[in-house]
Structures are given as structure tokens and as C-alpha cells.
Protein backbone atom coordinates (compact mmCIF):
# COMPACT_ATOMS: atom_id res chain seq x y z
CA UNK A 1 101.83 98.12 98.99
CA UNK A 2 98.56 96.77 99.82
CA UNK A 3 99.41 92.15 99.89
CA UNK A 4 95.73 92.06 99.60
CA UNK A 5 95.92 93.08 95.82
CA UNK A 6 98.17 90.16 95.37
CA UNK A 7 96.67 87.08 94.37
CA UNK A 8 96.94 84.14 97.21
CA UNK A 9 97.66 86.79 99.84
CA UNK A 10 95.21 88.10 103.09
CA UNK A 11 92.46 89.86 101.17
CA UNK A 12 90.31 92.49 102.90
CA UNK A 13 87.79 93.87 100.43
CA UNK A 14 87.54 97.35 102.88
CA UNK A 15 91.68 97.92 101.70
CA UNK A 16 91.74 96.77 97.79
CA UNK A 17 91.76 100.06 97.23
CA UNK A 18 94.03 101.59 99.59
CA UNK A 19 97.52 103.19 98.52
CA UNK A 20 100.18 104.63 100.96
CA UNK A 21 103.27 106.47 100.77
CA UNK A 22 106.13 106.50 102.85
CA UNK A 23 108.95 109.59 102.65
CA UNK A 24 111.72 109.79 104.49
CA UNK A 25 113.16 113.41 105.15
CA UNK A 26 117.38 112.75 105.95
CA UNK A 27 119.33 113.95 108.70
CA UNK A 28 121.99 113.51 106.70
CA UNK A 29 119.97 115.94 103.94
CA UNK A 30 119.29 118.78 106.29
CA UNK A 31 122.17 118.47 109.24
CA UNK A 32 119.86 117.21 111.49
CA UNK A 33 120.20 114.56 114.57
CA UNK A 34 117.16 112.15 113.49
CA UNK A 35 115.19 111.24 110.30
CA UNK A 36 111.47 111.92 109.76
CA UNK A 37 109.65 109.48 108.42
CA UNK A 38 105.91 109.87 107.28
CA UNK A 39 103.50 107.47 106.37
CA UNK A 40 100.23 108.73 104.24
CA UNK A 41 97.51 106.23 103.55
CA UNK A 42 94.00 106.98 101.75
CA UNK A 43 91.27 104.27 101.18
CA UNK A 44 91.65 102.53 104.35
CA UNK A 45 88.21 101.97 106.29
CA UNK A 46 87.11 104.70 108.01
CA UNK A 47 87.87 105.58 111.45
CA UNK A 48 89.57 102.22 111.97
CA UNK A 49 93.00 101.65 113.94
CA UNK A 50 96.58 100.28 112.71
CA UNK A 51 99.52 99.76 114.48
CA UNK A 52 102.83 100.79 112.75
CA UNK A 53 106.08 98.99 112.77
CA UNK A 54 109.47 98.48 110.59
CA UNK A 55 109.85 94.59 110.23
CA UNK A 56 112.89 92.54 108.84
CA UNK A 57 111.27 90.81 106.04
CA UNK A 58 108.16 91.73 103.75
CA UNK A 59 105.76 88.99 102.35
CA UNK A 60 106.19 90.70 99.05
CA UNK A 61 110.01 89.77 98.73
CA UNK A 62 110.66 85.74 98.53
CA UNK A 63 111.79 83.70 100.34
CA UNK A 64 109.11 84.87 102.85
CA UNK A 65 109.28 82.39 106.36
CA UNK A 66 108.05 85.02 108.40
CA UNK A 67 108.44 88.95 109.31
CA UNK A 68 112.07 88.60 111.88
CA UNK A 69 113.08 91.23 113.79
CA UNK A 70 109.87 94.30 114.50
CA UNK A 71 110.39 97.19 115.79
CA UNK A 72 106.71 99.80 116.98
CA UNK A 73 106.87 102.81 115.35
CA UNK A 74 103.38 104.41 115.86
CA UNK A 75 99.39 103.99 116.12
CA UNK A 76 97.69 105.12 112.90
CA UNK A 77 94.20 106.19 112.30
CA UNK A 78 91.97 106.73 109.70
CA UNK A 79 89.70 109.54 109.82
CA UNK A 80 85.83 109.10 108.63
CA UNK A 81 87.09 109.63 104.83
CA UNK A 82 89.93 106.49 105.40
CA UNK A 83 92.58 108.75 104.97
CA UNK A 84 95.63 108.54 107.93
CA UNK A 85 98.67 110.59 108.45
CA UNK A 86 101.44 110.23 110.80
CA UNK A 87 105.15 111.54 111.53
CA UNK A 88 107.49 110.09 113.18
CA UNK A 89 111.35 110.69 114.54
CA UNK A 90 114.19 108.60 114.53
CA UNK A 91 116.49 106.71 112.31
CA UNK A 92 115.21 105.56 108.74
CA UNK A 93 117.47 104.56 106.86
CA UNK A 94 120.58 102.15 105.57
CA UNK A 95 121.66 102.37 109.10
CA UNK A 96 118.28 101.22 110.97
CA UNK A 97 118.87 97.98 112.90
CA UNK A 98 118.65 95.94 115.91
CA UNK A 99 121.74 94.19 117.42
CA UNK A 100 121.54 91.08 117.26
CA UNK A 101 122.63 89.49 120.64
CA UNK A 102 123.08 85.75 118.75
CA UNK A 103 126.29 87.06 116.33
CA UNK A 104 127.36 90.97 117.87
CA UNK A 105 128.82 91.44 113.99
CA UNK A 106 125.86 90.83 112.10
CA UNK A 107 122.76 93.23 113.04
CA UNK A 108 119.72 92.74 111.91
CA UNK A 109 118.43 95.58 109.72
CA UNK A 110 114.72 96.47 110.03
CA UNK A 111 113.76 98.08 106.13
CA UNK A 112 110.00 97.24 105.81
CA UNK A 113 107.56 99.34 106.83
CA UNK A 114 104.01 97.69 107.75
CA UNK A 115 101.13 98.52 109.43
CA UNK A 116 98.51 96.02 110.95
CA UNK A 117 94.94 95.98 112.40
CA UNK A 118 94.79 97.90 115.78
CA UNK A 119 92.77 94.37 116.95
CA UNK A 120 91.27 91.10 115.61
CA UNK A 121 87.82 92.42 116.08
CA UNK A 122 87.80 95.43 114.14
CA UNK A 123 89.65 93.83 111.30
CA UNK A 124 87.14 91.05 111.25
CA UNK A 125 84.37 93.78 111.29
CA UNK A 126 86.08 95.80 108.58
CA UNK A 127 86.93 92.91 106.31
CA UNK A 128 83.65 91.14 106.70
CA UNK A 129 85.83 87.80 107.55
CA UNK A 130 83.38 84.83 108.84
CA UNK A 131 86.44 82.88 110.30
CA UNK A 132 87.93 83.16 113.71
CA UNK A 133 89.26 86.43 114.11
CA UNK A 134 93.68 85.71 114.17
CA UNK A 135 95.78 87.38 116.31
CA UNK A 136 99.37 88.65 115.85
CA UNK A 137 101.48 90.32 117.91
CA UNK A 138 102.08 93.62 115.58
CA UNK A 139 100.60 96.14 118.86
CA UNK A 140 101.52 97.21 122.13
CA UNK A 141 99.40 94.89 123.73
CA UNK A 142 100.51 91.93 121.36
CA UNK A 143 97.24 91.21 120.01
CA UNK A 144 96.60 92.73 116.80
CA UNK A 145 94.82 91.76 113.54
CA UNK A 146 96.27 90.96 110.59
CA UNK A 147 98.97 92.22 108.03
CA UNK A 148 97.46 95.53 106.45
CA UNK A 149 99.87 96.89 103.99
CA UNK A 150 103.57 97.00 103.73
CA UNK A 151 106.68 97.78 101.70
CA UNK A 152 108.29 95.50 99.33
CA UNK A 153 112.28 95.80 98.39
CA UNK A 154 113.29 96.88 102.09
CA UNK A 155 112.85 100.49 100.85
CA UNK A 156 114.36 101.97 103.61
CA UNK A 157 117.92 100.56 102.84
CA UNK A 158 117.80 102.85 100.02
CA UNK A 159 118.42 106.21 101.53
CA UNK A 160 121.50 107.13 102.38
């Protein structure tokens, strides 16, 4: 889900168009010892970097106060037709969390998938903003653009 469609939201005219699917292939499903979880995008900007994570809360689902717990999942890049691909191995699903070291019986689970600007200059370049360029911490280096696109409904909660 692209929250630049959605009216009041970070609007980036290079991504109004942009769709992306996330599957989920289950361990459980075929006896394996990890998920695979891959993300297809098309309509991005071409040849531009994102940075991939799973995040607590999505903008899309109110009460929104912020994104909680992230975890980095991958780099993601569109070729020169805007269209990315990428796979990646682990755990997706009901039982994705991180511990939460405040209350050891409550973990927090991580069901949104997002991906964010690689950097604050190449989303200002991309989206044509004339502000200051913002930074957030969704990279390796903690200084990413903004929000991108992301799930709504903590979809990965739903496979079991």
C-alpha cells in the first residue's frame, strides 16, 4: 500500500502509481525450517534504492503514534523500468516478534512490512520535494528518507 495515495499522507508524485505485493511461502506449508517472504514492487522510480524492514505499527491502521519496534529485512532496488524484486529467509508470520526486555511476557510482534528511501537525497530528487530533505532511521546507516510504501492490517499475523 502506497500512504502517498492517501489523502493527508507523504505524497511523492514518482510512487502514486506504484503497487507491491508481498507473499509469504510457509514453513509450516512445505516442512521447511524458515519462511520465504517476497516483496514485488512495479512503478517505483527507476533505479532508485529502498531499504526494507517489518515495523510494529503501520500509518494506515489508527491509532498511528509512530512505527515501534523495526526490524531490517533487506535493500531493494528498482531496475531502469521501476520494477524491484527481492527474497528473503526467515520467520514471517503469527509468530514474528521481538522480546521485549520491558515485560518478558508480552513480545512485541513486528506484522508490517515497509520499505523506505535508501537516503534523503535521492528521495528528495525522486519526489521533486523543495523542503529540507528528512531523515529517518529506516537503513543500516540510520539515515534514510522517508516512508515509501507499507502494509496495512499487520498482514503478516495472518498466516499461520
Amino acid at each position: 500500500m502506497n500512504p502517498g495515495l492517501l489523502a493527508g499522507k507523504f505524497s511523492c508524485p514518482a510512487i502514486q502509481h506504484a503497487v507491491a505485493r508481498v507473499t509469504v511461502r510457509n514453513r509450516f506449508a512445505t516442512h521447511a525450517d524458515n519462511d520465504t517472504l517476497t516483496l514485488h514492487a512495479s512503478g517505483l522510480p527507476p533505479n532508485t534504492g529502498f531499504d526494507v524492514f517489518l515495523v510494529e505499527n503501520s500509518p494506515l491502521d489508527p491509532p498511528f503514534s509512530g512505527f515501534g519496534f523495526g526490524w531490517y529485512q533487506s535493500d531493494l532496488e528498482s531496475n531502469a523500468a521501476g520494477v524491484a524484486e527481492i527474497r528473503v529467509v526467515g520467520i514471517f508470520d503469527k509468530e514474528t516478534f521481538v522480546e521485549n526486555p520491558a515485560n518478558q511476557f508480552a513480545p512485541v510482534h513486528t506484522y508490517n512490512v515497509g520499505f523506505w528511501f535508501n537516503s534523503p537525497a535521492e528521495q528528495q530528487q525522486v519526489c521533486g520535494n523543495t523542503l529540507a530533505a528528512t531523515r529517518t532511521p529506516f537503513n543500516g546507516e540510520q539515515n534514510a528518507g522517508l516512508l515509501a510504501m507499507i502494509s496495512h492490517g499487520a498482514p503478516l499475523q495472518m498466516i499461520q
